[in-house]
PDB file of N, CA and C in Angstrom:
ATOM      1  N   UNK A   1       0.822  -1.185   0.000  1.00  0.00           N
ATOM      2  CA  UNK A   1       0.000   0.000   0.000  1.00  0.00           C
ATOM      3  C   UNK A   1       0.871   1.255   0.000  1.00  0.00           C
ATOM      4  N   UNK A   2       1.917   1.134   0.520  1.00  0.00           N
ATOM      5  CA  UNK A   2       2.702   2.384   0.841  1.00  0.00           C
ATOM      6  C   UNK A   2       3.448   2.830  -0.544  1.00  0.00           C
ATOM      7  N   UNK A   3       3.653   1.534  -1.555  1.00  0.00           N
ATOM      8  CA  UNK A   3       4.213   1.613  -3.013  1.00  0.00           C
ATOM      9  C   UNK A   3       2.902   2.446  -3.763  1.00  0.00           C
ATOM     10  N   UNK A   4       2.220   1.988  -3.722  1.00  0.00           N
ATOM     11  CA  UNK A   4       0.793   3.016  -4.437  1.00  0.00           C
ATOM     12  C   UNK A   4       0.370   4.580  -3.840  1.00  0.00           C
ATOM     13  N   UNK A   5       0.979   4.675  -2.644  1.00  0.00           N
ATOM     14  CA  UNK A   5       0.977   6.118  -2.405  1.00  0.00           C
ATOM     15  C   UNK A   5       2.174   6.334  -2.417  1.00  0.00           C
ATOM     16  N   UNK A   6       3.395   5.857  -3.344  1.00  0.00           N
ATOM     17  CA  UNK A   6       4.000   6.924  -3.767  1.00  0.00           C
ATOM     18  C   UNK A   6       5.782   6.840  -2.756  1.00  0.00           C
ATOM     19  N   UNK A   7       5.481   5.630  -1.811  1.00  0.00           N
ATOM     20  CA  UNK A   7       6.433   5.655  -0.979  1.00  0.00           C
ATOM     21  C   UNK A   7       7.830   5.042  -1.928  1.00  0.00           C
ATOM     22  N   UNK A   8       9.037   5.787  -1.757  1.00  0.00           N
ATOM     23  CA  UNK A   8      10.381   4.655  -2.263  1.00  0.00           C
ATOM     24  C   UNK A   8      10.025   3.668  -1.868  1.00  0.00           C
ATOM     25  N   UNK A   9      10.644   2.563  -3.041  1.00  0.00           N
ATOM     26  CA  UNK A   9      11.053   1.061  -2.486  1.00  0.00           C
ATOM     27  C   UNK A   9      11.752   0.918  -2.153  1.00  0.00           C
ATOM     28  N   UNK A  10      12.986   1.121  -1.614  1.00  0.00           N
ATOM     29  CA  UNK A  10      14.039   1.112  -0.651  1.00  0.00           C
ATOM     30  C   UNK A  10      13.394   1.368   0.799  1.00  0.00           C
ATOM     31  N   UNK A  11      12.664   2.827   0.736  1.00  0.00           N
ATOM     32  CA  UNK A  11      12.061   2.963   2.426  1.00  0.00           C
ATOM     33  C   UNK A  11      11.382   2.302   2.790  1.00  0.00           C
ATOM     34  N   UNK A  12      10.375   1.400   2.098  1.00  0.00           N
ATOM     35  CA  UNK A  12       9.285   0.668   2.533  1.00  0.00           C
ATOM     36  C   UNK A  12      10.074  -0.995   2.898  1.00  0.00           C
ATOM     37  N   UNK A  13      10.875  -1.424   2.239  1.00  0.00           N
ATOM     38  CA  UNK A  13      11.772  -2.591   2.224  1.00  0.00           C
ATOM     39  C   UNK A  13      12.799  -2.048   3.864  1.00  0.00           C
ATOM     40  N   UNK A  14      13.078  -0.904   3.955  1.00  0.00           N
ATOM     41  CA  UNK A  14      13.643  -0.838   5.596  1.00  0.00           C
ATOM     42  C   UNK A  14      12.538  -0.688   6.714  1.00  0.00           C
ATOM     43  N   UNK A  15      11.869  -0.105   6.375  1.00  0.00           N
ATOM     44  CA  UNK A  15      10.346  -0.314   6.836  1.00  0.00           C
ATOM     45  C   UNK A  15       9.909  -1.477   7.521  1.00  0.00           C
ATOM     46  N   UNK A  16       9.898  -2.237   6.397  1.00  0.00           N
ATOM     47  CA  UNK A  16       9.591  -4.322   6.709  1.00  0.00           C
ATOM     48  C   UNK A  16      10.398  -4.985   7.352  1.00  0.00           C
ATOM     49  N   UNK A  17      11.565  -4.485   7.769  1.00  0.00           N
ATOM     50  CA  UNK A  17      12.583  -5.432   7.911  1.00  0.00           C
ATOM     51  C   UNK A  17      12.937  -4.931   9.443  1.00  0.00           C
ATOM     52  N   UNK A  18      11.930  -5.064  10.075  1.00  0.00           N
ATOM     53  CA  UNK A  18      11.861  -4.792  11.537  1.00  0.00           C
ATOM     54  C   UNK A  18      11.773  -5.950  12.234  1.00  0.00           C
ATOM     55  N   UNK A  19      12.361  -6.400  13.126  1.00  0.00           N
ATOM     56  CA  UNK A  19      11.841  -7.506  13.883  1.00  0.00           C
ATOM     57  C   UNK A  19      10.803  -7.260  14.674  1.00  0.00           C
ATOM     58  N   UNK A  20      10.089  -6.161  14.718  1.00  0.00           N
ATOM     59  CA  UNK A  20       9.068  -6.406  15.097  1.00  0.00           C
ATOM     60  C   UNK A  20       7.468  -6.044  14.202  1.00  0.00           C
ATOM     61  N   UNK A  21       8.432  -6.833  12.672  1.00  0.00           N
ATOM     62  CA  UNK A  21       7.374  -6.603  11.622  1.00  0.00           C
ATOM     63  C   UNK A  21       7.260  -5.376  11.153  1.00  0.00           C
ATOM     64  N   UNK A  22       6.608  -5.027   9.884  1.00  0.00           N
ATOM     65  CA  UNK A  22       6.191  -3.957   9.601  1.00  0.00           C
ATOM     66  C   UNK A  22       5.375  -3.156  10.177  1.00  0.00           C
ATOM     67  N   UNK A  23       4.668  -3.565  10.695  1.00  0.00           N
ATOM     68  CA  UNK A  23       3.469  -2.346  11.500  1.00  0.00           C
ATOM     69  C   UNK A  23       3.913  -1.927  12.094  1.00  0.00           C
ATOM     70  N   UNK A  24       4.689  -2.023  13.418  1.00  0.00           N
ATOM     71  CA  UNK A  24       4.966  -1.203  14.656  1.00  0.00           C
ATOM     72  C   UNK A  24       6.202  -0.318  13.999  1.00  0.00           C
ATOM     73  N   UNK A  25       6.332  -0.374  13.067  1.00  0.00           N
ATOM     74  CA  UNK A  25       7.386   0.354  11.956  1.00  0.00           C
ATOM     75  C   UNK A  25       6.563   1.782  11.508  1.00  0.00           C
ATOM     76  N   UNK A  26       5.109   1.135  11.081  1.00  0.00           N
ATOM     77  CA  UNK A  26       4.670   2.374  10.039  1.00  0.00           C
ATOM     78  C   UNK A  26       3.570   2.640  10.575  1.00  0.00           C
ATOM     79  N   UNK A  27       2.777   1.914  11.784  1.00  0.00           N
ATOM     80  CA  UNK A  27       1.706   2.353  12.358  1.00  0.00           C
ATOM     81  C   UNK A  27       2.100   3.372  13.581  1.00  0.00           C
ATOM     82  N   UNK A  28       1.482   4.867  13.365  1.00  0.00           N
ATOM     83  CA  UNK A  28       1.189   6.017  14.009  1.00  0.00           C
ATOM     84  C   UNK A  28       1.264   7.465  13.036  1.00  0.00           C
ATOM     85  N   UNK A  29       1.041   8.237  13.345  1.00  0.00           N
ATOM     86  CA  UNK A  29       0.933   9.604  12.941  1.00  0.00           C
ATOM     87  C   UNK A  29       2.545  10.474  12.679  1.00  0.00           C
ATOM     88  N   UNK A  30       3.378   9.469  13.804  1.00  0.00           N
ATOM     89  CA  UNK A  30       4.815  10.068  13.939  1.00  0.00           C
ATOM     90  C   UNK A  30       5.598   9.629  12.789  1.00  0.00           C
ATOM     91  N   UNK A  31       5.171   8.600  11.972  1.00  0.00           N
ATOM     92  CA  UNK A  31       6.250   8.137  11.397  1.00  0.00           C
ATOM     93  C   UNK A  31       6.190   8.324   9.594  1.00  0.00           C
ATOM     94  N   UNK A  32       7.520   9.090   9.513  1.00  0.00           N
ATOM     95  CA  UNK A  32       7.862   9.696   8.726  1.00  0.00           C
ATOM     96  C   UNK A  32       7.261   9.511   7.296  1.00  0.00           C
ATOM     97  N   UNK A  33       7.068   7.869   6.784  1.00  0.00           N
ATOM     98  CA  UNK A  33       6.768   7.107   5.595  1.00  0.00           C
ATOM     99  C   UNK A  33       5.122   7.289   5.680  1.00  0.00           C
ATOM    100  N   UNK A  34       4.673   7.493   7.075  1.00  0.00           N
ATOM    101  CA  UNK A  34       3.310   7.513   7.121  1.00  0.00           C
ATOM    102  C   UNK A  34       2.531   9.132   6.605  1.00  0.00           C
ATOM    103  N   UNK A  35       3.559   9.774   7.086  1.00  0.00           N
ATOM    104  CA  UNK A  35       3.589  11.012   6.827  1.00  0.00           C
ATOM    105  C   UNK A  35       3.748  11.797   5.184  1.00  0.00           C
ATOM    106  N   UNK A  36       4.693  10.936   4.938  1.00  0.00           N
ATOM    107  CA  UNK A  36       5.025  11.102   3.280  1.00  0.00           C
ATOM    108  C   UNK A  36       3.889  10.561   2.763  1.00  0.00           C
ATOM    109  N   UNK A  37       3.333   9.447   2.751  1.00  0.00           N
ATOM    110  CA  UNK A  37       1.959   8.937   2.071  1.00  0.00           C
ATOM    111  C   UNK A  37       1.121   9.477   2.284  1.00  0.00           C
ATOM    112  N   UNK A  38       0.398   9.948   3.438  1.00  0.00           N
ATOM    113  CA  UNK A  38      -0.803  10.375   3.542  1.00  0.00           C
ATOM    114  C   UNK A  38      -0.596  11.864   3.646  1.00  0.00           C
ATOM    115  N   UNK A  39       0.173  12.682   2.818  1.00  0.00           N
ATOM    116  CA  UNK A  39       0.406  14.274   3.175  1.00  0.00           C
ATOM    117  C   UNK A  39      -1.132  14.857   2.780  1.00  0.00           C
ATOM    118  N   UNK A  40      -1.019  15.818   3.160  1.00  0.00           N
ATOM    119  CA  UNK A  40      -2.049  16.811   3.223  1.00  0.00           C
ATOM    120  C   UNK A  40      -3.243  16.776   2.226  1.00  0.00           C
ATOM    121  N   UNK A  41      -2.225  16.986   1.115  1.00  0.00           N
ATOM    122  CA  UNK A  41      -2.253  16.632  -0.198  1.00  0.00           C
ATOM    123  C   UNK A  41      -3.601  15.856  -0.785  1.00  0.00           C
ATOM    124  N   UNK A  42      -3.057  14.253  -0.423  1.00  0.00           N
ATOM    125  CA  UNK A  42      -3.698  13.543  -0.510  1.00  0.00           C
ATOM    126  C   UNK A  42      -4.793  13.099   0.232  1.00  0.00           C
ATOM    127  N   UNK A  43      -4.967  13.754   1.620  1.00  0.00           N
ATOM    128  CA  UNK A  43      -6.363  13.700   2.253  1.00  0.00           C
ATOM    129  C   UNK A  43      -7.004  14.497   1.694  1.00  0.00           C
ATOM    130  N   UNK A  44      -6.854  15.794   1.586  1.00  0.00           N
ATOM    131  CA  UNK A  44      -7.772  16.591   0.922  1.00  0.00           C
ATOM    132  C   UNK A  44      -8.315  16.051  -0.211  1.00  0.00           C
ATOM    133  N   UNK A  45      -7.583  15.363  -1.079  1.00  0.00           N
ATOM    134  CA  UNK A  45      -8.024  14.674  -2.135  1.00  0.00           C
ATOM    135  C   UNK A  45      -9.209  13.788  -1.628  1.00  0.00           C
ATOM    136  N   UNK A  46      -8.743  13.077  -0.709  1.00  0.00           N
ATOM    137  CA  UNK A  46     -10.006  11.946  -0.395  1.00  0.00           C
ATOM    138  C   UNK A  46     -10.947  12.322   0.407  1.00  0.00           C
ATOM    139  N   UNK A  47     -11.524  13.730   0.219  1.00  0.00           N
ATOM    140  CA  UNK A  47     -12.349  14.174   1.243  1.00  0.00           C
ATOM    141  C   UNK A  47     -12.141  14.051   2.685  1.00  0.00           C
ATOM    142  N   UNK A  48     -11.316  14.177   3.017  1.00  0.00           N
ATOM    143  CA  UNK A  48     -10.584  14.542   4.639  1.00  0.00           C
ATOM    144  C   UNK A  48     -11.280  15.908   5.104  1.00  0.00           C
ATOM    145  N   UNK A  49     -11.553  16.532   5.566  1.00  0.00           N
ATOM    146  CA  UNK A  49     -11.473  17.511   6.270  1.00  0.00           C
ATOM    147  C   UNK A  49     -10.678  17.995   7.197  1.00  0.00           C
ATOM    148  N   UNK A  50     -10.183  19.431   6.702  1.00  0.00           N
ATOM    149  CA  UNK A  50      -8.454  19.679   7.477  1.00  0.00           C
ATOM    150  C   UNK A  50      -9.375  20.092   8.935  1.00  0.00           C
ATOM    151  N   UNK A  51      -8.606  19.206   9.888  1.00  0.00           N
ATOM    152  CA  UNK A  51      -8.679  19.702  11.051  1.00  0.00           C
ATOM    153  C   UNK A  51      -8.392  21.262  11.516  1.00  0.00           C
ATOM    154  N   UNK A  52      -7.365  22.009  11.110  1.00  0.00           N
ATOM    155  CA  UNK A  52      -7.507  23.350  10.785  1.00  0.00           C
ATOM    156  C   UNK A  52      -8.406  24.439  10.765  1.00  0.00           C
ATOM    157  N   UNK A  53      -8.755  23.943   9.719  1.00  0.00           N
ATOM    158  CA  UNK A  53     -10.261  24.582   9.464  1.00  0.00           C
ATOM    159  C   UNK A  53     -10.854  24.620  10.241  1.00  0.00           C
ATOM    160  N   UNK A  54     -11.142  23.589  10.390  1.00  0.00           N
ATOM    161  CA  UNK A  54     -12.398  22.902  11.123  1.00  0.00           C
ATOM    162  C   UNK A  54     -12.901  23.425  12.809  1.00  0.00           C
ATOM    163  N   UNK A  55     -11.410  23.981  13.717  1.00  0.00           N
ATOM    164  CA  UNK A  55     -10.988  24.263  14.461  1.00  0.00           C
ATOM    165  C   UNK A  55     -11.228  25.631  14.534  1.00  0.00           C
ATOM    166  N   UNK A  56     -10.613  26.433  13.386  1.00  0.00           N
ATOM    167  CA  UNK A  56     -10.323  27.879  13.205  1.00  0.00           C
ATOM    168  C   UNK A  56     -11.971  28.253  13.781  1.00  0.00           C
ATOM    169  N   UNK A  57     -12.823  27.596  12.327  1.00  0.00           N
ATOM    170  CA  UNK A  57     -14.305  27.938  11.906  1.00  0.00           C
ATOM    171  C   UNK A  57     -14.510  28.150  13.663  1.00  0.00           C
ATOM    172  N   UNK A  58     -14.872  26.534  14.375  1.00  0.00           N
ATOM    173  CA  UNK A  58     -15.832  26.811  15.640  1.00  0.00           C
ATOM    174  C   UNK A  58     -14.753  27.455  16.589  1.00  0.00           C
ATOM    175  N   UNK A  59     -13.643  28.223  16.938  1.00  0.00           N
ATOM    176  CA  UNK A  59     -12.999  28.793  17.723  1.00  0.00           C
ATOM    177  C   UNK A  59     -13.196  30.332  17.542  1.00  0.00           C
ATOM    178  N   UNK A  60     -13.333  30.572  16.465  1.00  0.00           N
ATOM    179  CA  UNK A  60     -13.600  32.164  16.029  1.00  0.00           C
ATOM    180  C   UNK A  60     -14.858  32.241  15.300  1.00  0.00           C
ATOM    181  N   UNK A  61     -15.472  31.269  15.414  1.00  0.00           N
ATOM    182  CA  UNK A  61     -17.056  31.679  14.638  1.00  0.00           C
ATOM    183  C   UNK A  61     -16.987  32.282  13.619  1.00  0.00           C
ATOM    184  N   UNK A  62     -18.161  33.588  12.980  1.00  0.00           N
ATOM    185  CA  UNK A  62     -18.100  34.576  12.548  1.00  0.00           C
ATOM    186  C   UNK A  62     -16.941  35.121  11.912  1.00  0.00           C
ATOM    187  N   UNK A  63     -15.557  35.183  13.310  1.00  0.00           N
ATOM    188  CA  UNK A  63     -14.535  35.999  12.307  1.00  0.00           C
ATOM    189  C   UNK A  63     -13.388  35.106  12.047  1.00  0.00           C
ATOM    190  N   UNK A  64     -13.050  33.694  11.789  1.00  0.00           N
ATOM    191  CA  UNK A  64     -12.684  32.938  10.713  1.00  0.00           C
ATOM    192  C   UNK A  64     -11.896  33.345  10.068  1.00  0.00           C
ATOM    193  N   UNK A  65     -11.032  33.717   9.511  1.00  0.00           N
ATOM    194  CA  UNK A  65      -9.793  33.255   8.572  1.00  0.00           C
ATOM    195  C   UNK A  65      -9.098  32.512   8.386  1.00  0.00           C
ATOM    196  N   UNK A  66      -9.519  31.779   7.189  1.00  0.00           N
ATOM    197  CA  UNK A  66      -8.694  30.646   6.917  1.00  0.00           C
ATOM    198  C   UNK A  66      -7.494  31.307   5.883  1.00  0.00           C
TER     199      UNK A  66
END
C-alpha cells in the first residue's frame, strides 16, 4: 500500500525489515513514511477535512480566517 501512495522502495523494504514486523514500523501519525503517504495533499483529495479549518471555523465563529 505504501508503493501506491507513492512511498520509495528502498524505504518501505527498511520499513519491513523490523523484527518487530512492519506495522509497529509504520503504524502512528509520527512516522515519517506515514507522513510522506498520507500528506495533506492527498487527504484533501479523499475528502478529509483539514482539522484546521475545522478548528479555526468553531474557535472564532463569525470571524474565521482561513
Amino acid at each position: 500500500m505504501l508503493l501506491k501512495l507513492g512511498v520509495a522502495k528502498d524505504q518501505v523494504k527498511k520499513a519491513s525489515r523490523s523484527r518487530k514486523g512492519y506495522w509497529s514500523r509504520v503504524a502512528g501519525s509520527r512516522n515519517s513514511l506515514v507522513n510522506l503517504a498520507l500528506s495533506g495533499r492527498y487527504l484533501e483529495e479523499q475528502g478529509v477535512p483539514s482539522m484546521r479549518a475545522l478548528w479555526v471555523t468553531f474557535k472564532y465563529r463569525d470571524k474565521a480566517q482561513l
